[in-house]
PDB file of N, CA and C in Angstrom:
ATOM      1  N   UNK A   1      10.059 -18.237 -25.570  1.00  0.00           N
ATOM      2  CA  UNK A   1       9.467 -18.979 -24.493  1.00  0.00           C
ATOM      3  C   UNK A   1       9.837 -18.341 -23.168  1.00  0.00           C
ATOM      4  N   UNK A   2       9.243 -19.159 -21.994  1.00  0.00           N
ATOM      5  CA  UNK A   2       9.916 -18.500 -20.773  1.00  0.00           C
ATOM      6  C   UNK A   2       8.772 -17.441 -20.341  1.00  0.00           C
ATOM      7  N   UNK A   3       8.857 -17.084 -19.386  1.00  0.00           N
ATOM      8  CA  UNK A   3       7.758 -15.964 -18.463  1.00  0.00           C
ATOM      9  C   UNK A   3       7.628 -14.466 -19.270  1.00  0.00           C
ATOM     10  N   UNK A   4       6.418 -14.315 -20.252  1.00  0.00           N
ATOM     11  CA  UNK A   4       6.480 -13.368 -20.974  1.00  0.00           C
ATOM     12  C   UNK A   4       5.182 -11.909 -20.110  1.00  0.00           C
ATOM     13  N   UNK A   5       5.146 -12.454 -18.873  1.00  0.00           N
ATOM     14  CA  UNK A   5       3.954 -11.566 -17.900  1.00  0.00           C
ATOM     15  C   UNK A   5       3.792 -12.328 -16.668  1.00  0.00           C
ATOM     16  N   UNK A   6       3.759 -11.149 -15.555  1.00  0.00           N
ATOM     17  CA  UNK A   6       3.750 -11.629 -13.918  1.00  0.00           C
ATOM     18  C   UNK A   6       2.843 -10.441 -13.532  1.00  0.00           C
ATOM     19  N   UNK A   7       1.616 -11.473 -12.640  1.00  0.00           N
ATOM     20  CA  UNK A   7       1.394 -10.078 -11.501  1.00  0.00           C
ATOM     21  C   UNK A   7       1.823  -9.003 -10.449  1.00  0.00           C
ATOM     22  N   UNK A   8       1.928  -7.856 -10.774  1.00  0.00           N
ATOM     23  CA  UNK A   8       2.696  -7.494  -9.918  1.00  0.00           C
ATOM     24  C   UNK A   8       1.669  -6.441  -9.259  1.00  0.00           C
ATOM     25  N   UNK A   9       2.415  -6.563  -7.774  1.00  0.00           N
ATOM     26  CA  UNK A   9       1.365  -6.076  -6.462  1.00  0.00           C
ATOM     27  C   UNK A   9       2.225  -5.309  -6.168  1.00  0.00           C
ATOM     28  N   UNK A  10       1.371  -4.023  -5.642  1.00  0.00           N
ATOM     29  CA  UNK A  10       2.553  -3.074  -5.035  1.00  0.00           C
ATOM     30  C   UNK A  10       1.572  -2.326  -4.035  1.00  0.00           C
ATOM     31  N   UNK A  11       2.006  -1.400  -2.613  1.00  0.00           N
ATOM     32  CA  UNK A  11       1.578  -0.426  -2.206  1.00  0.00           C
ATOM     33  C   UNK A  11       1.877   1.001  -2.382  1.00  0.00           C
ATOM     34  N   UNK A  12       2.620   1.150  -3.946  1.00  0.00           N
ATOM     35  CA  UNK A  12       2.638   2.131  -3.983  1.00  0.00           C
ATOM     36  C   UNK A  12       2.296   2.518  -5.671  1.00  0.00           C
ATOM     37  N   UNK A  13       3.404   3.597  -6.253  1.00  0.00           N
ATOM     38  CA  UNK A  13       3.064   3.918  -7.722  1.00  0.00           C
ATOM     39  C   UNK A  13       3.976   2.879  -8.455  1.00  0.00           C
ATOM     40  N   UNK A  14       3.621   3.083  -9.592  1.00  0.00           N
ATOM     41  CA  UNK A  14       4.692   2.328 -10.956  1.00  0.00           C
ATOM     42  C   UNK A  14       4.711   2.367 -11.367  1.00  0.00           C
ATOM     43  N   UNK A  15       5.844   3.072 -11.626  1.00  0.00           N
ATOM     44  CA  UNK A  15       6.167   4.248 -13.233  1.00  0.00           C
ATOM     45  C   UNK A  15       6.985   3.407 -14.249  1.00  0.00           C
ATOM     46  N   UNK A  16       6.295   3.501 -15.445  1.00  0.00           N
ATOM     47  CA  UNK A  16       7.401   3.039 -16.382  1.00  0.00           C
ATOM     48  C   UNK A  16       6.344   1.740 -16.507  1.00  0.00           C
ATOM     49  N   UNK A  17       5.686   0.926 -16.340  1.00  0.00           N
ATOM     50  CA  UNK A  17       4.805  -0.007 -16.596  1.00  0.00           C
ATOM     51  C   UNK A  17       3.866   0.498 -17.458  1.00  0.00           C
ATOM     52  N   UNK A  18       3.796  -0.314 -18.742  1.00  0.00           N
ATOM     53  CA  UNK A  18       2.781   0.297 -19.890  1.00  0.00           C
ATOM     54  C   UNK A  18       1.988  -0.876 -20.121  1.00  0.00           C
ATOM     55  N   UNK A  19       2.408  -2.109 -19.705  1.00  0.00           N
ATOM     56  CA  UNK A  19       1.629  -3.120 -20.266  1.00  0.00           C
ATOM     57  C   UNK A  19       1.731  -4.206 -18.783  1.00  0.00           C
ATOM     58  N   UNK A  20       0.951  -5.199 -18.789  1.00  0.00           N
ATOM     59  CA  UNK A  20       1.100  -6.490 -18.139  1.00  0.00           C
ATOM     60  C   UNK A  20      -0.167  -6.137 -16.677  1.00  0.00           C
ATOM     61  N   UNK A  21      -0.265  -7.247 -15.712  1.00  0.00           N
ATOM     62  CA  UNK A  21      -1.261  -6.806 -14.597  1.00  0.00           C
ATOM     63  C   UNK A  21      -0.472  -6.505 -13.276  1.00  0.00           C
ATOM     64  N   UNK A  22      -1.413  -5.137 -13.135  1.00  0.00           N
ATOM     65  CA  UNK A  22      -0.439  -5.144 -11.840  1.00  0.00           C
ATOM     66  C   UNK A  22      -1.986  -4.329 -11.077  1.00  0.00           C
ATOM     67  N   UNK A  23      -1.473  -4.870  -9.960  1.00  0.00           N
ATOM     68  CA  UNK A  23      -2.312  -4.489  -8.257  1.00  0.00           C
ATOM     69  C   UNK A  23      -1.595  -3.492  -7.489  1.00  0.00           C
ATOM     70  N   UNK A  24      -2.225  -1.737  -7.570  1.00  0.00           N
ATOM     71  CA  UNK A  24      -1.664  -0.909  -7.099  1.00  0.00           C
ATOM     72  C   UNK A  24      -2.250  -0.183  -6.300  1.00  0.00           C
ATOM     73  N   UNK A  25      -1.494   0.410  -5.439  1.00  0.00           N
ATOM     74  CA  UNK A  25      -1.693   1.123  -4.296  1.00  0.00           C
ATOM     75  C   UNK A  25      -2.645   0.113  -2.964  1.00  0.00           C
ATOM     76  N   UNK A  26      -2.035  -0.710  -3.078  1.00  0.00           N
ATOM     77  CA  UNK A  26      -2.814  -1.890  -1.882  1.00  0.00           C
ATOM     78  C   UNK A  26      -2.875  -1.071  -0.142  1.00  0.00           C
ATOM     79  N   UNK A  27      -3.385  -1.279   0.261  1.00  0.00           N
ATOM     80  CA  UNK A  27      -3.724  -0.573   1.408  1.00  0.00           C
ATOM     81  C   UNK A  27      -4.331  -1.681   2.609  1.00  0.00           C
ATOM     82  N   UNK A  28      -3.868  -1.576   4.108  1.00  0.00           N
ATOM     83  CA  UNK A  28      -3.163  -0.640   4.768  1.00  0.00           C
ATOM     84  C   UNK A  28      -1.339  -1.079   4.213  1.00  0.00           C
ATOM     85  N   UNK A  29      -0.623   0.024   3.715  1.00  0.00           N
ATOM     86  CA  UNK A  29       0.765  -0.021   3.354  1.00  0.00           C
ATOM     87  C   UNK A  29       1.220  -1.049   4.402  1.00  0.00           C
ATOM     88  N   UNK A  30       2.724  -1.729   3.325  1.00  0.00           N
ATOM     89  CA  UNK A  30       3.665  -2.482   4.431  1.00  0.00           C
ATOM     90  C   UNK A  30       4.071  -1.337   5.851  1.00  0.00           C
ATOM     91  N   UNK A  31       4.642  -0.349   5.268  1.00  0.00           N
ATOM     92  CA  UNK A  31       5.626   0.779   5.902  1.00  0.00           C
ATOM     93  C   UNK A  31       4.925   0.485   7.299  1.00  0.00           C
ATOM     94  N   UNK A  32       3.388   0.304   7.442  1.00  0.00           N
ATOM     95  CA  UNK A  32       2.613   0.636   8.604  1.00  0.00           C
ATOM     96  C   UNK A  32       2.603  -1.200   9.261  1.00  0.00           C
ATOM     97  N   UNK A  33       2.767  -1.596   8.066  1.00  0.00           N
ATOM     98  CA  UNK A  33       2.612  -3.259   8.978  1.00  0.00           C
ATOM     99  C   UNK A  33       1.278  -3.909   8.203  1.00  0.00           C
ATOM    100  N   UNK A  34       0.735  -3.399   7.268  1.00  0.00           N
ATOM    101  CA  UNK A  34      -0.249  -4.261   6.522  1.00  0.00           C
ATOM    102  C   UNK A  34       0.378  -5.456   5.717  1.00  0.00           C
ATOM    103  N   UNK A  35      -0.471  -5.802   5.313  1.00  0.00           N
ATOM    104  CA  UNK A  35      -0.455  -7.452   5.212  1.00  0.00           C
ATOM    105  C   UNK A  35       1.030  -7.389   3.981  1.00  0.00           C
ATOM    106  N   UNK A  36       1.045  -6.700   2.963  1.00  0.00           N
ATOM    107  CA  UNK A  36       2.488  -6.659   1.998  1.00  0.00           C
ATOM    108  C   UNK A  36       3.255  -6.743   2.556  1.00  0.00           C
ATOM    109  N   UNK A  37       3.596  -6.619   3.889  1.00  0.00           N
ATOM    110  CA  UNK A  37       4.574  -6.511   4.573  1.00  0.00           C
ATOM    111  C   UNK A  37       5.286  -7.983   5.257  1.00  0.00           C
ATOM    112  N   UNK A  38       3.817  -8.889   5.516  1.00  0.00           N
ATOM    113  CA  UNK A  38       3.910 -10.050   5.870  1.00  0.00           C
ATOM    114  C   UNK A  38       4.551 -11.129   4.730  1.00  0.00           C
ATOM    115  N   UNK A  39       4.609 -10.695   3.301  1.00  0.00           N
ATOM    116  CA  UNK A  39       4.655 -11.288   2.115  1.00  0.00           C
ATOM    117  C   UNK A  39       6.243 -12.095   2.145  1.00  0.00           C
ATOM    118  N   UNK A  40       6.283 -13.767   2.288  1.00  0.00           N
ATOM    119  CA  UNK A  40       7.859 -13.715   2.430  1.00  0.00           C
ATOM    120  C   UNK A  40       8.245 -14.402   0.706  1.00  0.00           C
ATOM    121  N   UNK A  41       9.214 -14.450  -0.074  1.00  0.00           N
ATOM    122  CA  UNK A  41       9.771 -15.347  -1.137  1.00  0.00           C
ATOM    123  C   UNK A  41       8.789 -16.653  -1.221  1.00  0.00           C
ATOM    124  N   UNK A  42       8.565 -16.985  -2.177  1.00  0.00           N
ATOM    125  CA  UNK A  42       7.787 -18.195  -2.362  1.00  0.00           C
ATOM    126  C   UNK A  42       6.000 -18.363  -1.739  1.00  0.00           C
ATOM    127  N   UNK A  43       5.689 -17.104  -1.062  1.00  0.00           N
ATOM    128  CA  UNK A  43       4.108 -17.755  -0.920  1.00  0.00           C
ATOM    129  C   UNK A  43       3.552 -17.202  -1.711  1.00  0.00           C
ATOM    130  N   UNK A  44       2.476 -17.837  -1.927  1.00  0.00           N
ATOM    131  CA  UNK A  44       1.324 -18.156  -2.931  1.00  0.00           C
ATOM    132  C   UNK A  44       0.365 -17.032  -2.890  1.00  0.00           C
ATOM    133  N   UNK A  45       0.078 -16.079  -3.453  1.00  0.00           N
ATOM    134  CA  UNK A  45      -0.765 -14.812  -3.911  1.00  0.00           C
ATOM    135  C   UNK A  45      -1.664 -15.069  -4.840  1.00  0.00           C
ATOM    136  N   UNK A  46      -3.273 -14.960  -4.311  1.00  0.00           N
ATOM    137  CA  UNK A  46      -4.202 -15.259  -5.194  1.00  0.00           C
ATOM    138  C   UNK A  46      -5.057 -14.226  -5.596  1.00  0.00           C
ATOM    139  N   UNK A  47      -5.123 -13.865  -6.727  1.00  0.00           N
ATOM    140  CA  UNK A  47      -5.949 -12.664  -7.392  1.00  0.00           C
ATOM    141  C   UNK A  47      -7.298 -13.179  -7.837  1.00  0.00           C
ATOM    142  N   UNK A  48      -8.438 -12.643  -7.332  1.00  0.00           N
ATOM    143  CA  UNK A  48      -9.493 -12.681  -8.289  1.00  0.00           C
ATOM    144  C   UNK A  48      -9.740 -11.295  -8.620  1.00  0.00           C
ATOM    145  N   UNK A  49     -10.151 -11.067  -9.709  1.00  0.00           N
ATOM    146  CA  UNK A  49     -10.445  -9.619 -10.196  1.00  0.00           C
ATOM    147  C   UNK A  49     -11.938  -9.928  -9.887  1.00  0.00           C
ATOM    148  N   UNK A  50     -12.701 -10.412 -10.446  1.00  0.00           N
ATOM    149  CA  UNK A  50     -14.087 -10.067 -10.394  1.00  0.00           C
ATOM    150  C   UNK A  50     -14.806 -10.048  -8.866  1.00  0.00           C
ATOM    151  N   UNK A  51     -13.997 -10.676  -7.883  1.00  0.00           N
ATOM    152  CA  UNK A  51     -14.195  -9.972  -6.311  1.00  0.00           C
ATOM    153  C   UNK A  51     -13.625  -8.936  -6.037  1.00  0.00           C
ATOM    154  N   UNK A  52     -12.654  -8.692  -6.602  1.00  0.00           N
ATOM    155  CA  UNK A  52     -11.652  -7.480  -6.326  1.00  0.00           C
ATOM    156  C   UNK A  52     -10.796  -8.139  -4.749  1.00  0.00           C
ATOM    157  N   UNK A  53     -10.100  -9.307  -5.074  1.00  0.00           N
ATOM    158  CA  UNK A  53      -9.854  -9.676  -3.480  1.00  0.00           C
ATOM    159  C   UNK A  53      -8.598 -10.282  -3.767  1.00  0.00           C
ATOM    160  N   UNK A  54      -7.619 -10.019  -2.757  1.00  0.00           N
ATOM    161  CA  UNK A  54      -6.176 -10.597  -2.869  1.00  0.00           C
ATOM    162  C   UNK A  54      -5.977 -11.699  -2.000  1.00  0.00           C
ATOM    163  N   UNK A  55      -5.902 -13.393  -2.232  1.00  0.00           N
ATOM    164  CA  UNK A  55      -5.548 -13.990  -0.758  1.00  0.00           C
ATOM    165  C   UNK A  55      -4.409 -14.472  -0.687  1.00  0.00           C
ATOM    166  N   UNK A  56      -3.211 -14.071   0.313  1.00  0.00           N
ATOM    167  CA  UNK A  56      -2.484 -14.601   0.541  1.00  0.00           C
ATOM    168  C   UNK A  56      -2.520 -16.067   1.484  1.00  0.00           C
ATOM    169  N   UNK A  57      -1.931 -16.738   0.510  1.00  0.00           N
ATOM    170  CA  UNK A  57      -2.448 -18.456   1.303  1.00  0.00           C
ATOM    171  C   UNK A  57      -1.013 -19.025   2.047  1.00  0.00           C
ATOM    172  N   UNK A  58      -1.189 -18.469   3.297  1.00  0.00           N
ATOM    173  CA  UNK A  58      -0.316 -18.195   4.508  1.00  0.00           C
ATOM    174  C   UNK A  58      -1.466 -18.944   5.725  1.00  0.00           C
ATOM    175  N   UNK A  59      -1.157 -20.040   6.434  1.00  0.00           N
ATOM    176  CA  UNK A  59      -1.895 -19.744   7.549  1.00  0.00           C
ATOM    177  C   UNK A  59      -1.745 -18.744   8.279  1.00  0.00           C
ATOM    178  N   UNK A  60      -3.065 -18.835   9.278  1.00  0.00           N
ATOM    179  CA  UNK A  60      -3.118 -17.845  10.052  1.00  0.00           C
ATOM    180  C   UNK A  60      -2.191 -17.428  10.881  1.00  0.00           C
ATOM    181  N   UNK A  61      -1.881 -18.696  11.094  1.00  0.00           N
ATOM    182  CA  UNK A  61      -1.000 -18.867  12.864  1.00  0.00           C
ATOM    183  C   UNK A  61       0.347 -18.198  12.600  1.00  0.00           C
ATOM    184  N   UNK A  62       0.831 -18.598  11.151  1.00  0.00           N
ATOM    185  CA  UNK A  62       1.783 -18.009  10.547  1.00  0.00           C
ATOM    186  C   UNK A  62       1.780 -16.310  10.306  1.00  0.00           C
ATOM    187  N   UNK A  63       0.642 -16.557   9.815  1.00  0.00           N
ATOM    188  CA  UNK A  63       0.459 -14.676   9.989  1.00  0.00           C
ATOM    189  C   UNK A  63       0.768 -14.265  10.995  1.00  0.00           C
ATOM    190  N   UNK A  64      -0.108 -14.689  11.899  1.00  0.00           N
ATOM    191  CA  UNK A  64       0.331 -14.101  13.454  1.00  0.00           C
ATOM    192  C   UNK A  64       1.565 -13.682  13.741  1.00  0.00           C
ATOM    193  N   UNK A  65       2.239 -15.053  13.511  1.00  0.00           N
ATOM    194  CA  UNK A  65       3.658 -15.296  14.143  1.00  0.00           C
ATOM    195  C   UNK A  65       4.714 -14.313  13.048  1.00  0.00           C
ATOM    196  N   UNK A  66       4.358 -13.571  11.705  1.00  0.00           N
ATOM    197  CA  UNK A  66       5.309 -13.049  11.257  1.00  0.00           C
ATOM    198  C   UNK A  66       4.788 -11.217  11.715  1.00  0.00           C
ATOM    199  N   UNK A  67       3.548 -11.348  11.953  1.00  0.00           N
ATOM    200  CA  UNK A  67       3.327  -9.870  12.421  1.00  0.00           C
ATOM    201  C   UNK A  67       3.822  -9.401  13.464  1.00  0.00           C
ATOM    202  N   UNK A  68       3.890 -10.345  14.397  1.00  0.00           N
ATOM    203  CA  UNK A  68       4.991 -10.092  15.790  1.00  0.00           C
ATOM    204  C   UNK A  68       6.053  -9.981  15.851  1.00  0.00           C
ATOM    205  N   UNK A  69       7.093 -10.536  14.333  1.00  0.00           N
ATOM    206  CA  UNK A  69       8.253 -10.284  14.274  1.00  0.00           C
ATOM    207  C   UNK A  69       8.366  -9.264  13.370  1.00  0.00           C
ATOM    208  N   UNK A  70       7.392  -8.561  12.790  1.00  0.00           N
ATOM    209  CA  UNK A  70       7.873  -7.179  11.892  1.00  0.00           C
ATOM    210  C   UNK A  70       8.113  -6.164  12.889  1.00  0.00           C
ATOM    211  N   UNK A  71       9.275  -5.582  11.769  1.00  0.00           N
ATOM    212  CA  UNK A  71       9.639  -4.521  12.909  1.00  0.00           C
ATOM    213  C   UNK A  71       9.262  -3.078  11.355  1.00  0.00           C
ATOM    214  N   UNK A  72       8.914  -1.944  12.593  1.00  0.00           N
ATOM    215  CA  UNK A  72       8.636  -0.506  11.151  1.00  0.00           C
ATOM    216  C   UNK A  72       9.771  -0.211  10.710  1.00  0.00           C
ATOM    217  N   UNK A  73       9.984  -0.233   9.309  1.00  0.00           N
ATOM    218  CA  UNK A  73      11.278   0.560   8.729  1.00  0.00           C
ATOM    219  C   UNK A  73      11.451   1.871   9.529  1.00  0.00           C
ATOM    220  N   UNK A  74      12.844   2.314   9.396  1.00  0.00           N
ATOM    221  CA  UNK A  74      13.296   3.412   9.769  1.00  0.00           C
ATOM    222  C   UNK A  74      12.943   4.540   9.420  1.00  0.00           C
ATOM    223  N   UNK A  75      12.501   5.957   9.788  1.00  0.00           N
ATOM    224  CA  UNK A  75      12.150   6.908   8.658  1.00  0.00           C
ATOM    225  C   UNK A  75      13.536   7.513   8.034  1.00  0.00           C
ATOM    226  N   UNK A  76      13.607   7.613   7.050  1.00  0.00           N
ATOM    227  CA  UNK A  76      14.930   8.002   6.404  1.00  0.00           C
ATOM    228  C   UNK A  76      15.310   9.718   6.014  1.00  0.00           C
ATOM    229  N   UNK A  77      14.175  10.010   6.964  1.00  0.00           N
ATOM    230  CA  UNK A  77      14.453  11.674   6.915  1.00  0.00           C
ATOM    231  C   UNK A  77      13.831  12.267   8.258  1.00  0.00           C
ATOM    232  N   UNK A  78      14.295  13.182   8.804  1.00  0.00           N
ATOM    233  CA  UNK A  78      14.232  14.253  10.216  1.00  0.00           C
ATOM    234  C   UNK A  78      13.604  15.370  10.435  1.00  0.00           C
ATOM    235  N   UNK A  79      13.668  15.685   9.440  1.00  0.00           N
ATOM    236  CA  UNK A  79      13.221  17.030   9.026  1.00  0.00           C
ATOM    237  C   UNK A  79      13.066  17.203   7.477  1.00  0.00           C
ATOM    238  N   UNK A  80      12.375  18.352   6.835  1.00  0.00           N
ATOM    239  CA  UNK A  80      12.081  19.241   5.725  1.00  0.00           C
ATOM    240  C   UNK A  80      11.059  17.919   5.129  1.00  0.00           C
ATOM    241  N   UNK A  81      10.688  18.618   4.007  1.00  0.00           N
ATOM    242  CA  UNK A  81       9.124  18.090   3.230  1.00  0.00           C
ATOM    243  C   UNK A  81       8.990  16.472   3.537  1.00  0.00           C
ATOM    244  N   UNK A  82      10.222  15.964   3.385  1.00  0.00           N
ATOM    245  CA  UNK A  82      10.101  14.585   2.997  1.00  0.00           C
ATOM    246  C   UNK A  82       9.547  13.683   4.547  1.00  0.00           C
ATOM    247  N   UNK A  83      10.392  14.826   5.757  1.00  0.00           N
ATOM    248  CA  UNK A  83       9.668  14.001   7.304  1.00  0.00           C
ATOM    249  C   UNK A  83       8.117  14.661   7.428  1.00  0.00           C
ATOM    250  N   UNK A  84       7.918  15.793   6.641  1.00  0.00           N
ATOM    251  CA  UNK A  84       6.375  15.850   6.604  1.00  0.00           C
ATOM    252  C   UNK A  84       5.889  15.246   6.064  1.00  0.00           C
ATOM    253  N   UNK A  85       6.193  14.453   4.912  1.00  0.00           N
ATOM    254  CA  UNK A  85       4.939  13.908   4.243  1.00  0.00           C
ATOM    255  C   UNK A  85       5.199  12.336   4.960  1.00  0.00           C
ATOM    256  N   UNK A  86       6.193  11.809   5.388  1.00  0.00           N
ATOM    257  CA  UNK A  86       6.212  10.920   6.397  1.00  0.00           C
ATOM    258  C   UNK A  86       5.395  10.915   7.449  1.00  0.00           C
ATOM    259  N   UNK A  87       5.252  11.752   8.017  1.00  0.00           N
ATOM    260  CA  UNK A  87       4.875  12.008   9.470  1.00  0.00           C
ATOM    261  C   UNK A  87       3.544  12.323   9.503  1.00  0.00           C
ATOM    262  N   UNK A  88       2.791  12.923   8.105  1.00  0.00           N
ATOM    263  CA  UNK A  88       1.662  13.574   8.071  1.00  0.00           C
ATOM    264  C   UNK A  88       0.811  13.200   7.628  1.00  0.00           C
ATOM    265  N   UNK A  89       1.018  12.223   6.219  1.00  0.00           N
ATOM    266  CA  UNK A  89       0.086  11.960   5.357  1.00  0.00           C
ATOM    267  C   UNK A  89      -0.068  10.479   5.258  1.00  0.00           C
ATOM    268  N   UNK A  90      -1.387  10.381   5.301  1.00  0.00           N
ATOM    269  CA  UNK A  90      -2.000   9.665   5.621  1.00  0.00           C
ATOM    270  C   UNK A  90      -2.205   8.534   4.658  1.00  0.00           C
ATOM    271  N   UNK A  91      -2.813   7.042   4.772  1.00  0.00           N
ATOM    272  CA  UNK A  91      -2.501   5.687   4.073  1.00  0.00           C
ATOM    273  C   UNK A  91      -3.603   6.062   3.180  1.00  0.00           C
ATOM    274  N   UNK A  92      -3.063   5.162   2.080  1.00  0.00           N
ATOM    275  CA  UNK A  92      -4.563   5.556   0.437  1.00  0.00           C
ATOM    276  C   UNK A  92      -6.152   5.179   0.752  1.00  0.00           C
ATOM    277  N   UNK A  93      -5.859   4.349   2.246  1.00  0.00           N
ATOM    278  CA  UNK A  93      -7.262   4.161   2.607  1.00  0.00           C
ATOM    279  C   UNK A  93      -8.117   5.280   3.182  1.00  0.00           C
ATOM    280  N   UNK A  94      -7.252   6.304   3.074  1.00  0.00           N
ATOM    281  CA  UNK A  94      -7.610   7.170   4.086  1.00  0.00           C
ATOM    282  C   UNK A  94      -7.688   9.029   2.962  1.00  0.00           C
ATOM    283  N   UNK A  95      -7.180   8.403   1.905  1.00  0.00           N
ATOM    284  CA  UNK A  95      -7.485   9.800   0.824  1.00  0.00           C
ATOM    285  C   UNK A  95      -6.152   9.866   0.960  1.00  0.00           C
ATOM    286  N   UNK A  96      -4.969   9.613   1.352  1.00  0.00           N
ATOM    287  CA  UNK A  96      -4.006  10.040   1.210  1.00  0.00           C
ATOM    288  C   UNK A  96      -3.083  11.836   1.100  1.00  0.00           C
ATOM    289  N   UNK A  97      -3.896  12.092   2.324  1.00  0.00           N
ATOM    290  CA  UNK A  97      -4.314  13.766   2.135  1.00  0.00           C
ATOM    291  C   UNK A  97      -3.734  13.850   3.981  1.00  0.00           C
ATOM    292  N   UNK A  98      -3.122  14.994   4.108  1.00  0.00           N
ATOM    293  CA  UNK A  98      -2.441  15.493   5.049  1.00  0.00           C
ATOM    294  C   UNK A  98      -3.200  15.204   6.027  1.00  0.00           C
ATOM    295  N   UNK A  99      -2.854  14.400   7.665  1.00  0.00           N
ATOM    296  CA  UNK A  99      -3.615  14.299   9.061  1.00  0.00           C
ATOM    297  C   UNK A  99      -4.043  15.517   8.920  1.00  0.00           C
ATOM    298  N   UNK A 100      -3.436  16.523   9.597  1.00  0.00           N
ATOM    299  CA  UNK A 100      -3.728  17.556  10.047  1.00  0.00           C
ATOM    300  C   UNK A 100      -5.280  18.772   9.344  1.00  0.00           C
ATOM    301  N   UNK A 101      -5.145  18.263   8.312  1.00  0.00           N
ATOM    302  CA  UNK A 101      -6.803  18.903   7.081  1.00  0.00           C
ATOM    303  C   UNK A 101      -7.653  17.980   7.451  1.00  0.00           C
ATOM    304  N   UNK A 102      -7.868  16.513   7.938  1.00  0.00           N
ATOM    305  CA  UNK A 102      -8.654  15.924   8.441  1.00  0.00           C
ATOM    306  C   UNK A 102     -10.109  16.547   8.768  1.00  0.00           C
ATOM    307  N   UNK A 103     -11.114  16.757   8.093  1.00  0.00           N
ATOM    308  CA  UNK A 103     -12.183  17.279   8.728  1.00  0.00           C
ATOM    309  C   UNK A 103     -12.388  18.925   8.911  1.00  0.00           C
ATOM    310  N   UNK A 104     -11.431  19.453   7.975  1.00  0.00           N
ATOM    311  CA  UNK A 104     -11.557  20.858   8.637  1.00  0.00           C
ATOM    312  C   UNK A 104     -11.797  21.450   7.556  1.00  0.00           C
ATOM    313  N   UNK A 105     -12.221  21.623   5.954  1.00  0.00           N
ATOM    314  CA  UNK A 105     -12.723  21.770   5.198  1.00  0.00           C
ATOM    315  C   UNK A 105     -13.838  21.414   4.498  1.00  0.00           C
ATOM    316  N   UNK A 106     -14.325  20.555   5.038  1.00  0.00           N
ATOM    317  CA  UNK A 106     -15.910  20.144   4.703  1.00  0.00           C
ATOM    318  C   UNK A 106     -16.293  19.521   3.328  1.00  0.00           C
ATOM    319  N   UNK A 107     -17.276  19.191   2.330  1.00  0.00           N
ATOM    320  CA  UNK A 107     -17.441  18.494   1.438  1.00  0.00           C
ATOM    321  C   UNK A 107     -17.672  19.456   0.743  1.00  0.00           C
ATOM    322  N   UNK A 108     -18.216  20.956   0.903  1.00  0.00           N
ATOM    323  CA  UNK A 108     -18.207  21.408  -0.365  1.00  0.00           C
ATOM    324  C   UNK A 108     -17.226  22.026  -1.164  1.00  0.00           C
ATOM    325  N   UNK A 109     -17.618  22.103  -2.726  1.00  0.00           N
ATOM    326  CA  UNK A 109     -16.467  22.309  -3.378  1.00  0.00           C
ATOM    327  C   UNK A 109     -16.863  23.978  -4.519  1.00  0.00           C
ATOM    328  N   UNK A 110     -16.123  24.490  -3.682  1.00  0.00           N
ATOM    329  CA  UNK A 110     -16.095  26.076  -4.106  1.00  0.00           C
ATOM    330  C   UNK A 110     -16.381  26.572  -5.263  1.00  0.00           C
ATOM    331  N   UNK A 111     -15.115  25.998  -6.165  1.00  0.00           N
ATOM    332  CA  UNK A 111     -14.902  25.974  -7.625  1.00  0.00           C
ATOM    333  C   UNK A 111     -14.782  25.076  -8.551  1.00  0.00           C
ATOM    334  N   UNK A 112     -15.076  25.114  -9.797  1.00  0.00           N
ATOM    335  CA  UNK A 112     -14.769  24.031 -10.613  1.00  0.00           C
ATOM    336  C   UNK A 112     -13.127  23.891 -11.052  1.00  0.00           C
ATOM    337  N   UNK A 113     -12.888  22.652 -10.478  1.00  0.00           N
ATOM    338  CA  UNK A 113     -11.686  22.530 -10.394  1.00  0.00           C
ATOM    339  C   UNK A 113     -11.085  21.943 -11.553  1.00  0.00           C
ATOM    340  N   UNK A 114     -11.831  21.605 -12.982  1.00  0.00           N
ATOM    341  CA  UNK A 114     -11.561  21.121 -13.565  1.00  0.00           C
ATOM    342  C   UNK A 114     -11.278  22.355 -15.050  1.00  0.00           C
TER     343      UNK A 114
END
C-alpha cells in the first residue's frame, strides 16, 4: 500500500527514471524566474495531458507577490565550459543551442546527418 507513483515535473533531464509520469524540460526554466520557480511545498499542480497544459492553482496576486521576491541563483562557475554554457546557451524554448549561432547558419542542412 502507500504511494506506489507521483508526477514528477522538472525543467530539466532525468536520468535513472524508467517508469512512472513525469513532465520534462518545462520551459521558461526556474534558473531564469519561470513559473517552477514560483512552485512553493504544498500547492496544487494540475496536469492535463490531452491539452498539454500545466496549472498551477496559486492566485494571481500571489504569483505576483512571489515573483517579486525571487531572487536568480548564483552562477556557480566564472570561467571554463561550465560559465559558457551558463552564460551562452540558451532556454529549451529557444532550441537550447548557443546565443551567439543565433541566426547565423541558416535552415539548410548540408549533410545527412543521420
Amino acid at each position: 500500500k502507500g504511494i506506489r507513483d507521483m508526477v514528477r515535473i522538472s525543467d530539466g533531464r532525468m536520468s535513472g527514471t524508467a517508469y512512472g509520469t513525469a513532465v520534462l524540460h518545462v520551459s521558461p526554466e526556474s534558473a531564469i524566474g519561470g513559473n517552477l520557480a514560483l512552485v512553493h511545498n504544498g500547492d496544487l499542480i494540475e496536469l492535463n495531458v490531452p491539452e498539454r497544459k500545466l496549472h498551477l492553482h496559486v492566485p494571481d496576486e500571489e504569483l505576483e507577490q512571489r515573483r517579486k521576491e525571487w531572487l536568480k541563483p548564483a552562477a556557480r562557475a566564472s570561467r571554463g565550459y561550465v560559465s559558457l554554457y551558463i552564460n551562452t546557451v540558451m532556454g529549451a524554448d529557444k532550441g537550447a543551442d548557443l546565443d551567439f549561432l543565433r541566426g547565423s547558419s541558416g535552415s539548410e542542412v548540408t549533410r545527412d546527418s543521420h
